[in-house]
Each structure stands twice: as C-alpha cells, then as structure tokens.
Protein backbone atom coordinates (compact mmCIF):
# COMPACT_ATOMS: atom_id res chain seq x y z
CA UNK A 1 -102.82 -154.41 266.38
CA UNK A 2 -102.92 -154.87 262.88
CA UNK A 3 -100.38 -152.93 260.38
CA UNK A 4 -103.15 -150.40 259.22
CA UNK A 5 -104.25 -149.23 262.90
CA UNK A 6 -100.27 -148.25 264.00
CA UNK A 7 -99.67 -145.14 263.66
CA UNK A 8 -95.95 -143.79 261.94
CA UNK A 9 -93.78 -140.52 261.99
CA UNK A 10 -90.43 -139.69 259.97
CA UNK A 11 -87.87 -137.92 261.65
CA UNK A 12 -85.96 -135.41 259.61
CA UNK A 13 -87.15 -133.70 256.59
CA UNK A 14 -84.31 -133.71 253.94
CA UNK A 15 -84.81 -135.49 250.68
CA UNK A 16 -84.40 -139.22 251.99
CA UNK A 17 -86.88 -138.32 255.16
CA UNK A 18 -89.16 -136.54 252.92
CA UNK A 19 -89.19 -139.49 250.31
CA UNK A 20 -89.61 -141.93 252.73
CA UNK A 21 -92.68 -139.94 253.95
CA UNK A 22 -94.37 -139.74 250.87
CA UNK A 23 -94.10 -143.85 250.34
CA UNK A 24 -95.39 -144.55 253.80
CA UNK A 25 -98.05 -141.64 252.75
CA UNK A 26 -98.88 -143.98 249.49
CA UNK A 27 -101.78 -146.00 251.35
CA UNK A 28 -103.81 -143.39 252.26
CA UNK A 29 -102.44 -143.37 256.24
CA UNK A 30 -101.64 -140.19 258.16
CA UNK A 31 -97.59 -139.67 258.57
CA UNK A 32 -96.26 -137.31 260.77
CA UNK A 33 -93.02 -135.30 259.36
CA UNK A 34 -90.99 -133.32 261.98
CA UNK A 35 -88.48 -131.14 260.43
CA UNK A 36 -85.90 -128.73 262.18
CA UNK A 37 -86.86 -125.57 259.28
CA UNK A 38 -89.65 -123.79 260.28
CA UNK A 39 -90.05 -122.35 256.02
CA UNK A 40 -89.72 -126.44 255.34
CA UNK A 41 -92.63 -127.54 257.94
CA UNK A 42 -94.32 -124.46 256.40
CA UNK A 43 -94.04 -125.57 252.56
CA UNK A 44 -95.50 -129.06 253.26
CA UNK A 45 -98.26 -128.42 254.74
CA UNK A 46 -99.59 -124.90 252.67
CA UNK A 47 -98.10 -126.36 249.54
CA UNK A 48 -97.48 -129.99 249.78
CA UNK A 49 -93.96 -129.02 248.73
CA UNK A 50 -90.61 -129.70 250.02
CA UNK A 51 -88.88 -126.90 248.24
CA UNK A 52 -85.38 -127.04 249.81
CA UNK A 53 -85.19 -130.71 249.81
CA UNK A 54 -86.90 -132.31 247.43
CA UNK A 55 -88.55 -129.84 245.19
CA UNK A 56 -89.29 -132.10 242.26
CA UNK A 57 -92.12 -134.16 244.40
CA UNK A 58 -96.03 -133.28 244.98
CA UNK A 59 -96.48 -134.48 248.32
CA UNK A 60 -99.75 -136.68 249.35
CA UNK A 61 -102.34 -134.52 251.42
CA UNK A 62 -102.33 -136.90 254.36
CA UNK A 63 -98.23 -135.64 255.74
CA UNK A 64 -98.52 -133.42 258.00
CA UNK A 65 -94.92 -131.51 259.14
CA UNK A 66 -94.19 -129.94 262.72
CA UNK A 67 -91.33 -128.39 264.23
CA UNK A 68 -92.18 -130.12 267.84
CA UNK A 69 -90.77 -133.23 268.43
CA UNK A 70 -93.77 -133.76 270.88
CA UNK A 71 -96.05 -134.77 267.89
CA UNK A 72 -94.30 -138.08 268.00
CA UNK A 73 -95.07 -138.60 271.41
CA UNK A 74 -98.36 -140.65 270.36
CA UNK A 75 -96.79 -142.89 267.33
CA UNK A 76 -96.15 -146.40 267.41
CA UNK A 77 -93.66 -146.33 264.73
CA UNK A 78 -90.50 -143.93 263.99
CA UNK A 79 -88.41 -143.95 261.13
CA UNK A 80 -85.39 -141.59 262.00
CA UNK A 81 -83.40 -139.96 259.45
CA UNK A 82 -81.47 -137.15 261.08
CA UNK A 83 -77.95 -137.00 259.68
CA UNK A 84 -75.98 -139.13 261.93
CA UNK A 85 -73.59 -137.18 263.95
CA UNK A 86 -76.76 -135.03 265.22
CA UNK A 87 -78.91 -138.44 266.05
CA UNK A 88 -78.19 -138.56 269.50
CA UNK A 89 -79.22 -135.09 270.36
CA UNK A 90 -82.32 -135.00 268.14
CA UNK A 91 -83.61 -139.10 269.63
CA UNK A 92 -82.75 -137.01 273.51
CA UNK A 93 -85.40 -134.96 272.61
CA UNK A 94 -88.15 -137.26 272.38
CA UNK A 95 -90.29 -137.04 275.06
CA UNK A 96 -91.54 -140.76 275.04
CA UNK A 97 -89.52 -142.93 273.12
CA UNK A 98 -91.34 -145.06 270.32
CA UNK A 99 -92.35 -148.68 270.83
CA UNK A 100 -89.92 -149.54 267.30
CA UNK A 101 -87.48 -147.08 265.60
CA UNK A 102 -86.39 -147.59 262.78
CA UNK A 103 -82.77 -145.91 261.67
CA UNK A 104 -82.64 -144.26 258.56
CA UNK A 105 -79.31 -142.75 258.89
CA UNK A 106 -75.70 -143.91 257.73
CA UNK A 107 -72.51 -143.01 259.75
CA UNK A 108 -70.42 -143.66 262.98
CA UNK A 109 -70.80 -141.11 265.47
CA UNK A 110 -67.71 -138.92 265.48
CA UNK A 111 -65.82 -138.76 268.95
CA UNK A 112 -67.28 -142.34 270.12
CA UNK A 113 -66.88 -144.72 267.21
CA UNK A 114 -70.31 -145.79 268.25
CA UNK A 115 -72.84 -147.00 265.53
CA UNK A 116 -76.10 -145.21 265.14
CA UNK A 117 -78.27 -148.63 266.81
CA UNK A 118 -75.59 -148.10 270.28
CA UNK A 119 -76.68 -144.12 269.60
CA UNK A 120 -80.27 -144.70 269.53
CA UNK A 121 -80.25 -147.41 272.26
CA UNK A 122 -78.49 -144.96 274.57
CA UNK A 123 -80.54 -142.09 273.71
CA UNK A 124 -84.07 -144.41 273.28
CA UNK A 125 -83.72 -147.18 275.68
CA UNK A 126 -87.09 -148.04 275.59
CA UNK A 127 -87.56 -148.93 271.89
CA UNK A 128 -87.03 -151.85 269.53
CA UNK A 129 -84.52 -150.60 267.08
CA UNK A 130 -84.08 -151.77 263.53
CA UNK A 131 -82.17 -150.38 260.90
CA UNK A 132 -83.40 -149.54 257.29
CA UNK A 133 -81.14 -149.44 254.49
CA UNK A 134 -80.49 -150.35 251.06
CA UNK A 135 -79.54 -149.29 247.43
CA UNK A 136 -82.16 -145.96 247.51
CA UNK A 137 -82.49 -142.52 245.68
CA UNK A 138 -84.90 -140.43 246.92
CA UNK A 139 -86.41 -138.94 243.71
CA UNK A 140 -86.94 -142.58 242.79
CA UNK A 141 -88.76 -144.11 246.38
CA UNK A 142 -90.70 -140.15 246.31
CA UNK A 143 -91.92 -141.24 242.29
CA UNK A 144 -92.76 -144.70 243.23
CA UNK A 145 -90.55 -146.38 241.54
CA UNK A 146 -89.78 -149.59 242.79
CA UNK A 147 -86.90 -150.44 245.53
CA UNK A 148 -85.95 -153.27 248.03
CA UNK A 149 -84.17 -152.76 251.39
CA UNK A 150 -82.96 -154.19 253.68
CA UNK A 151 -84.63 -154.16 256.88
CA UNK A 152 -82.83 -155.20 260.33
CA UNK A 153 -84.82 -155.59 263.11
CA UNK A 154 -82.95 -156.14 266.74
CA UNK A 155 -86.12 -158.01 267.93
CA UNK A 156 -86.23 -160.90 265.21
CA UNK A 157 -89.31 -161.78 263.67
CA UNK A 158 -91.60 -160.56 266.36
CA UNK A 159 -90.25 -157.56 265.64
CA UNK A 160 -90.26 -158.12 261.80
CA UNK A 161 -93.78 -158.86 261.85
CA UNK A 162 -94.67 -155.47 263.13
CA UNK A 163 -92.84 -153.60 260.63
CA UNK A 164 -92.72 -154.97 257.29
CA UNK A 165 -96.30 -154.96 256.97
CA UNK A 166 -96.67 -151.42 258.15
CA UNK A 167 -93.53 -150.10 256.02
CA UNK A 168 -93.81 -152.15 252.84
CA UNK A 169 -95.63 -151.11 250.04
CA UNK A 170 -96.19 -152.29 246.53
CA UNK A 171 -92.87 -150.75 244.91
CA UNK A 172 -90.87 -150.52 248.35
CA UNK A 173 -90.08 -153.98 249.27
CA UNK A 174 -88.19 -155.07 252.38
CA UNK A 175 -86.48 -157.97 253.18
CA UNK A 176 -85.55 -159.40 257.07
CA UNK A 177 -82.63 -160.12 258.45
CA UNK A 178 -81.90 -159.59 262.41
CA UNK A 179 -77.92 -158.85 261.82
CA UNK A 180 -78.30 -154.58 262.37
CA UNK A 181 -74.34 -154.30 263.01
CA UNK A 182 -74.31 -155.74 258.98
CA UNK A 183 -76.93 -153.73 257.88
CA UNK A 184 -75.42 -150.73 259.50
CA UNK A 185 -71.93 -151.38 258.87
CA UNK A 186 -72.77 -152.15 254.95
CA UNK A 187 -74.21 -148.03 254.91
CA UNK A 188 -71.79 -146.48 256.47
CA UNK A 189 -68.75 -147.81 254.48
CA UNK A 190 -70.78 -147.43 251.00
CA UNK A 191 -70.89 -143.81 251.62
CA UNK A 192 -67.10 -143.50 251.61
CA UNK A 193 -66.31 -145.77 248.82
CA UNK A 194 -68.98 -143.57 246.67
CA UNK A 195 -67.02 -140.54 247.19
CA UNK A 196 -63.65 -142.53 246.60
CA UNK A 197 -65.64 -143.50 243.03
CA UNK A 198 -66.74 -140.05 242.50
CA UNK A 199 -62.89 -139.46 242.91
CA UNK A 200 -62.20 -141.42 240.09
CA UNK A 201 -64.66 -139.80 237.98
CA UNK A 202 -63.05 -136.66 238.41
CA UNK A 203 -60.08 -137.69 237.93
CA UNK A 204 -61.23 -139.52 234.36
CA UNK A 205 -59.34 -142.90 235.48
CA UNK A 206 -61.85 -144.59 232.90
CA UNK A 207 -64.26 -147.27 233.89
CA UNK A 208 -61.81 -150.11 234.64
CA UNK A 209 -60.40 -148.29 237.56
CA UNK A 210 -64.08 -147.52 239.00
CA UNK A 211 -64.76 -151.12 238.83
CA UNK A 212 -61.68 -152.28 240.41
CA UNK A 213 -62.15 -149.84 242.91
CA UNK A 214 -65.47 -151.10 243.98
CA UNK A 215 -64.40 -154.77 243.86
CA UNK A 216 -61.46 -153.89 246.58
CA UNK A 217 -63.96 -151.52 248.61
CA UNK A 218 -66.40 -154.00 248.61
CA UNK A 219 -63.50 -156.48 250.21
CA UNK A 220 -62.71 -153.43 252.92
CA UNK A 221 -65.96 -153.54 254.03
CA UNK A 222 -66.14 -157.21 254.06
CA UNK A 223 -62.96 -156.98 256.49
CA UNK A 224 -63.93 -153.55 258.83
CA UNK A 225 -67.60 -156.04 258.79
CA UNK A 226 -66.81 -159.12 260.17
CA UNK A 227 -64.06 -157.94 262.21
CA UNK A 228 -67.19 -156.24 264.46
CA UNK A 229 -69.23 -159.31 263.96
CA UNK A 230 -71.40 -158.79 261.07
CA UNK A 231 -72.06 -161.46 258.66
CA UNK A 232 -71.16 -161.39 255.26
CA UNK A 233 -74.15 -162.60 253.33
CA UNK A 234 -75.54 -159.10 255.12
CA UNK A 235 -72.92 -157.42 253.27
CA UNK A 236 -73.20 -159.08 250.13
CA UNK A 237 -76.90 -157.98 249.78
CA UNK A 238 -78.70 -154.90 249.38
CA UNK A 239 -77.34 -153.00 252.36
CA UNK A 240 -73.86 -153.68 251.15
CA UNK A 241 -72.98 -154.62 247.82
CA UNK A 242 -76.26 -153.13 246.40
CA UNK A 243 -76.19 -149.99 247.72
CA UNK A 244 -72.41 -149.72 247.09
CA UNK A 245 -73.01 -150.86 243.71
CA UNK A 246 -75.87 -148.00 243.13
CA UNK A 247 -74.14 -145.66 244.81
CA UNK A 248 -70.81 -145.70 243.62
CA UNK A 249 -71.72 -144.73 239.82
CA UNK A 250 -74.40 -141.93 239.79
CA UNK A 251 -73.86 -138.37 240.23
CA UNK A 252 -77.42 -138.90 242.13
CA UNK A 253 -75.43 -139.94 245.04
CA UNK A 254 -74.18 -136.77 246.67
CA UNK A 255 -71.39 -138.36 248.12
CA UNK A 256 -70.58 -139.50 244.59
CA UNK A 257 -70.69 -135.84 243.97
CA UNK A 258 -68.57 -134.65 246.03
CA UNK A 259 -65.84 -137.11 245.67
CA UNK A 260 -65.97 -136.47 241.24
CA UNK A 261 -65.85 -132.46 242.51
CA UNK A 262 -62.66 -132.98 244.74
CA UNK A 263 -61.12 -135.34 241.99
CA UNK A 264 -61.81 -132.69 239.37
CA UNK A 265 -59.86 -129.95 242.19
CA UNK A 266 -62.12 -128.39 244.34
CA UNK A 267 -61.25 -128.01 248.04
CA UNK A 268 -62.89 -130.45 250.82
CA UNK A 269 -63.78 -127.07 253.12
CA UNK A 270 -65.45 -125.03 250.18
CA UNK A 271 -67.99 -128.10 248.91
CA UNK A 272 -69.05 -129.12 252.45
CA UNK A 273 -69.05 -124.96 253.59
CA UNK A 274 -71.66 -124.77 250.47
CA UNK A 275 -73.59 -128.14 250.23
CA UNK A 276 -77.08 -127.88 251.51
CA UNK A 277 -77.69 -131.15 251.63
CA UNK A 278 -75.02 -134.14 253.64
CA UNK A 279 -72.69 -136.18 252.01
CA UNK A 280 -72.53 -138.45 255.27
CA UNK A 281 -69.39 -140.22 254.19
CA UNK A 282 -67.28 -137.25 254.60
CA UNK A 283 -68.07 -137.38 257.92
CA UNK A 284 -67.59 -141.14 258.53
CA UNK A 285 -64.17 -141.57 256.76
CA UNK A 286 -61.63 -139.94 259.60
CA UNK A 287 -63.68 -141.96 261.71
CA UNK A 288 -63.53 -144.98 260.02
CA UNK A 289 -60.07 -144.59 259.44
CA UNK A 290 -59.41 -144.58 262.77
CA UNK A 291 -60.96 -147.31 263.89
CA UNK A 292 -59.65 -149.42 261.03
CA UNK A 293 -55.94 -148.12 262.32
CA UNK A 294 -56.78 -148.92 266.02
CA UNK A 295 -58.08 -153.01 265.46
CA UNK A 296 -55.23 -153.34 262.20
CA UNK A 297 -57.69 -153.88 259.77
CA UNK A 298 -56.28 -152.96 256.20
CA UNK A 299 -58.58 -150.18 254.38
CA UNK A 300 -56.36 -148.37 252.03
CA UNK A 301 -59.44 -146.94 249.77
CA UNK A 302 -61.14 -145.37 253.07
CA UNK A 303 -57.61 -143.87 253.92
CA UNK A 304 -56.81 -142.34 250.86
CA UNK A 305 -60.64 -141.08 251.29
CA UNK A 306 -60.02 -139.39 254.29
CA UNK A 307 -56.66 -138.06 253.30
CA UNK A 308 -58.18 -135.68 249.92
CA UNK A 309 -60.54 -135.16 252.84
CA UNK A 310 -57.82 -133.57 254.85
CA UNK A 311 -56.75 -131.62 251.73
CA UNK A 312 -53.87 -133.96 250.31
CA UNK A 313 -54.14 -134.11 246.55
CA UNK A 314 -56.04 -136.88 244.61
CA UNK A 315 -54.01 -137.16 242.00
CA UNK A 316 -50.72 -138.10 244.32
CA UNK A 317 -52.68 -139.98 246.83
CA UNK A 318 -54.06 -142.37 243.89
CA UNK A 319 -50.47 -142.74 242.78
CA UNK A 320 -49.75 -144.52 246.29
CA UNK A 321 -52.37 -146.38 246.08
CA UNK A 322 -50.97 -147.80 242.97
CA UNK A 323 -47.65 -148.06 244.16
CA UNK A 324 -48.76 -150.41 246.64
CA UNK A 325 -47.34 -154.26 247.41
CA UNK A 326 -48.91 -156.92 244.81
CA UNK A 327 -50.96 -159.44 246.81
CA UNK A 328 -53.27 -161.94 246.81
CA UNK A 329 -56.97 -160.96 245.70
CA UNK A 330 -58.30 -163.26 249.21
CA UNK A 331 -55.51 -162.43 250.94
CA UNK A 332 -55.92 -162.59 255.21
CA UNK A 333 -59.10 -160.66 255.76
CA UNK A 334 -56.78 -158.27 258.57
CA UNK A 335 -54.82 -157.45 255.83
C-alpha cells in the first residue's frame, strides 16, 4: 500500500491534535478528527474553525471531526493526542485498534508510573506503536512553518517505512530512530523543566540562571533516561534537548506559562482550576519525582518543580536549590 492510499485519523482535538490535523490535511488527503466537545466537532466542520483550541487557524476542507470514536474503526493510521493521564481510557474505547499508532502525548501515567507506549500497548495490543515528538508549537506546524521531529517507531524500519512517508510533509520533517522509551522519556521531562524555566522568569533570576537551569535539567533527564534504558544521542536530539531547548524560553509553551505565573505568585490550584488548555508537566512532576526517589536517581530541578506544585514557595525553594553541595559538572550519573 503506498503512503497516499492509507488512510489517517487524529485523536484529540486541542491545539496540538488540531495542528497536527491540518499538516496531515496539507496534501489534499481526508483526516479524520475525533474530539470529546460536541460545540468543537461542530465548529470544524460548519466553520472550518477550532474556536476553543486553536482559533487563529482556517482549517483545510478535507478534516472532518466526530464525537464517535467508531469513525476510526476503518483507518490505517492513528496519531493520538489525548492528554496523557486520560490515554488509556480514551485508546479502551476503540473498537478495532489501528494497524500503527502513533503517540502524540507527553506524560507518565499517574498511579502506575507507566509510560504512554506500556499505556497504549495495554490498552491497543494489536497495533504498532511509535511515538511522535519533538521541539513543536502548534500555531507554527497549523501555519506551515517548518518543524522536524522525532519519530520512534517500535517496529524499526518496516515500521518507519510506513509512516514517514504518510506523515511527512514538505515543512514537517521526521527523522527515525527505534529507541520510543528515549523519545518518550525526552517529552515528558521537557515539560517539567519548562515550567521550572517559566519559574525563573517569574521570578526575574535574569538569563544566566535560565540557562544554567536548562544545562542541569538537561543532565536530569540524561540520568532519569538512561537509568530506564534510553540512549542518550535520543536525548540529545530533537525529542530532548530540542524540545527542551524550545520549550523552556517561550511563553508559547503553556507549561512555560504556568511555571513564570507561579514564580510571579499565583497559586498551583487557581491556574490549573482555570486553564483550558493542559500544561502536562504539572501532572508528570509528583510522578516523576517519585520515581526518581524510588530508583535514587538525583533530580533536584523536577523536585523543587513538584514542591511550588504542592504550594511551597518559589522564592524559598530556589534558595535550597542554591544552597546545595558544590560538585562536579559530570559527576556519577545516580547522583
């Protein structure tokens, strides 16, 4: 089957899903767009709008939303972007999973510690899972502007050869590598070092500090990384250090946006109560944190995270940070 003839859905309508529907939309093939809002499947397909989610794009003609996860039933390809501590329940309602599905999402499931490929494999045992992911803003991939990601396919290059045709496009670029836990792992962690970085911001520690604090995030997710066996030229590309880099310095980012509100005061409970849209990585850092605790692996950024998280103030838990030991810059990765 060639890339044209296979046939491709997007789960999850927010401003990533959306985005990424309007790319694969680009060539002139048919995408299918399942949202959960019945006023968002609604918008796209009377006004080739997504108000709610991404209100600033004109959507192509050939998307078609639905509220019924049945309409995926037929599709060779599904890129799932449902926010990640919902992915299992969402992938259980598939009536016949995909042949490939590609995960769109970045987190570790709350409860379980599990990453979103163990999710989907549980929940989707009969598909070929990859993972997409890379330094991405969904204004930008919606205007056709041009990106690279990474893409991580489970199968290797059989399964590679099936999807990059049939995702890439001439300003969204992938590039292979078969090492998902990397690819995965690389997301996750970038999402809680952005809000630590929007922290900073807030806080008006200058640019030296933001730097510094994405050098020594960048080595915490080197550590948390290799420690569950991904490789660390996965996590020195653009799944890891690119998206950390992008992500960590634009008020784009909304978990950049959260952390600069919490750094400039504002409460934890009163920006998630009111955000419509997920900042993942305030989901993923008590989790994170956890797990780093439970194998000893040293993540002090991701646990001061998850402390202004809990409501402890920024300004006192940066002091500690501070305050810390002097060490080596390579000192042992556990550590």
């Amino acid at each position: 089957m060639s890339s044209s003839d296979q046939t491709i859905g997007v789960i999850g309508a927010g401003a990533w899903g959306t985005a990424l529907a309007q790319m694969l939309a680009s060539d002139g093939r048919d995408v299918v767009l399942w949202a959960y809002e019945v006023e968002v499947v609604e918008a796209i397909n009377a006004q080739h709008r997504n108000p709610v989610y991404l209100p600033s794009a004109e959507l192509a003609e050939n998307i078609r939303a639905t509220g019924d996860l049945a309409d995926l039933a037929p599709l060779d390809i599904v890129l799932s972007v449902t926010p990640a501590q919902v992915l299992g329940t969402v992938l259980s309602g598939l009536s016949k999973p995909p042949r490939d599905l590609v995960l769109c999402s970045k987190g570790i499931e709350a409860g379980t510690g599990r990453l979103m490929n163990d999710v989907a494999r549980a929940a989707c045992p009969g598909s070929a899972i990859a993972v997409l992911s890379g330094p991405t803003f969904a204004h930008e991939v919606a205007g056709g502007l041009p990106t690279a990601v990474t893409l991580a396919c489970e199968g290797g290059r059989e399964q590679w050869d099936r999807l990059s045709p049939a995702i890439a496009r001439r300003t969204f670029r992938p590039y292979y590598t078969d090492d998902v836990t990397g690819a995965e792992i690389g997301g996750a962690i970038k999402n809680v070092l952005a809000i630590a970085c929007g922290v900073v911001d807030g806080l008006a520690l200058g640019q030296n500090a933001r730097a510094a604090l994405i050098a020594r995030g960048f080595s915490e997710m080197l550590r948390f990384g290799e420690a569950l066996g991904a490789r660390a030229e996965t996590l020195s590309g653009l799944c890891g250090l690119g998206d950390l880099v992008l992500t960590c310095s634009s008020t784009s980012s909304r978990n950049f946006s959260l952390g600069k509100a919490l750094g400039e005061g504002r409460s934890a409970a009163d920006l998630m109560a009111d955000r419509t849209t997920v900042a993942e990585g305030a989901h993923t850092a008590p989790v994170l944190a956890d797990l780093a605790t439970r194998r000893d692996i040293a993540m002090p950024i991701v646990t001061a995270v998850d402390a202004i998280l809990q409501g402890e103030a920024p300004r006192q838990i940066v002091d500690e940070l501070l305050a810390r030991p002097l060490k080596a810059e390579r000192a042992d990765r556990s550590r």
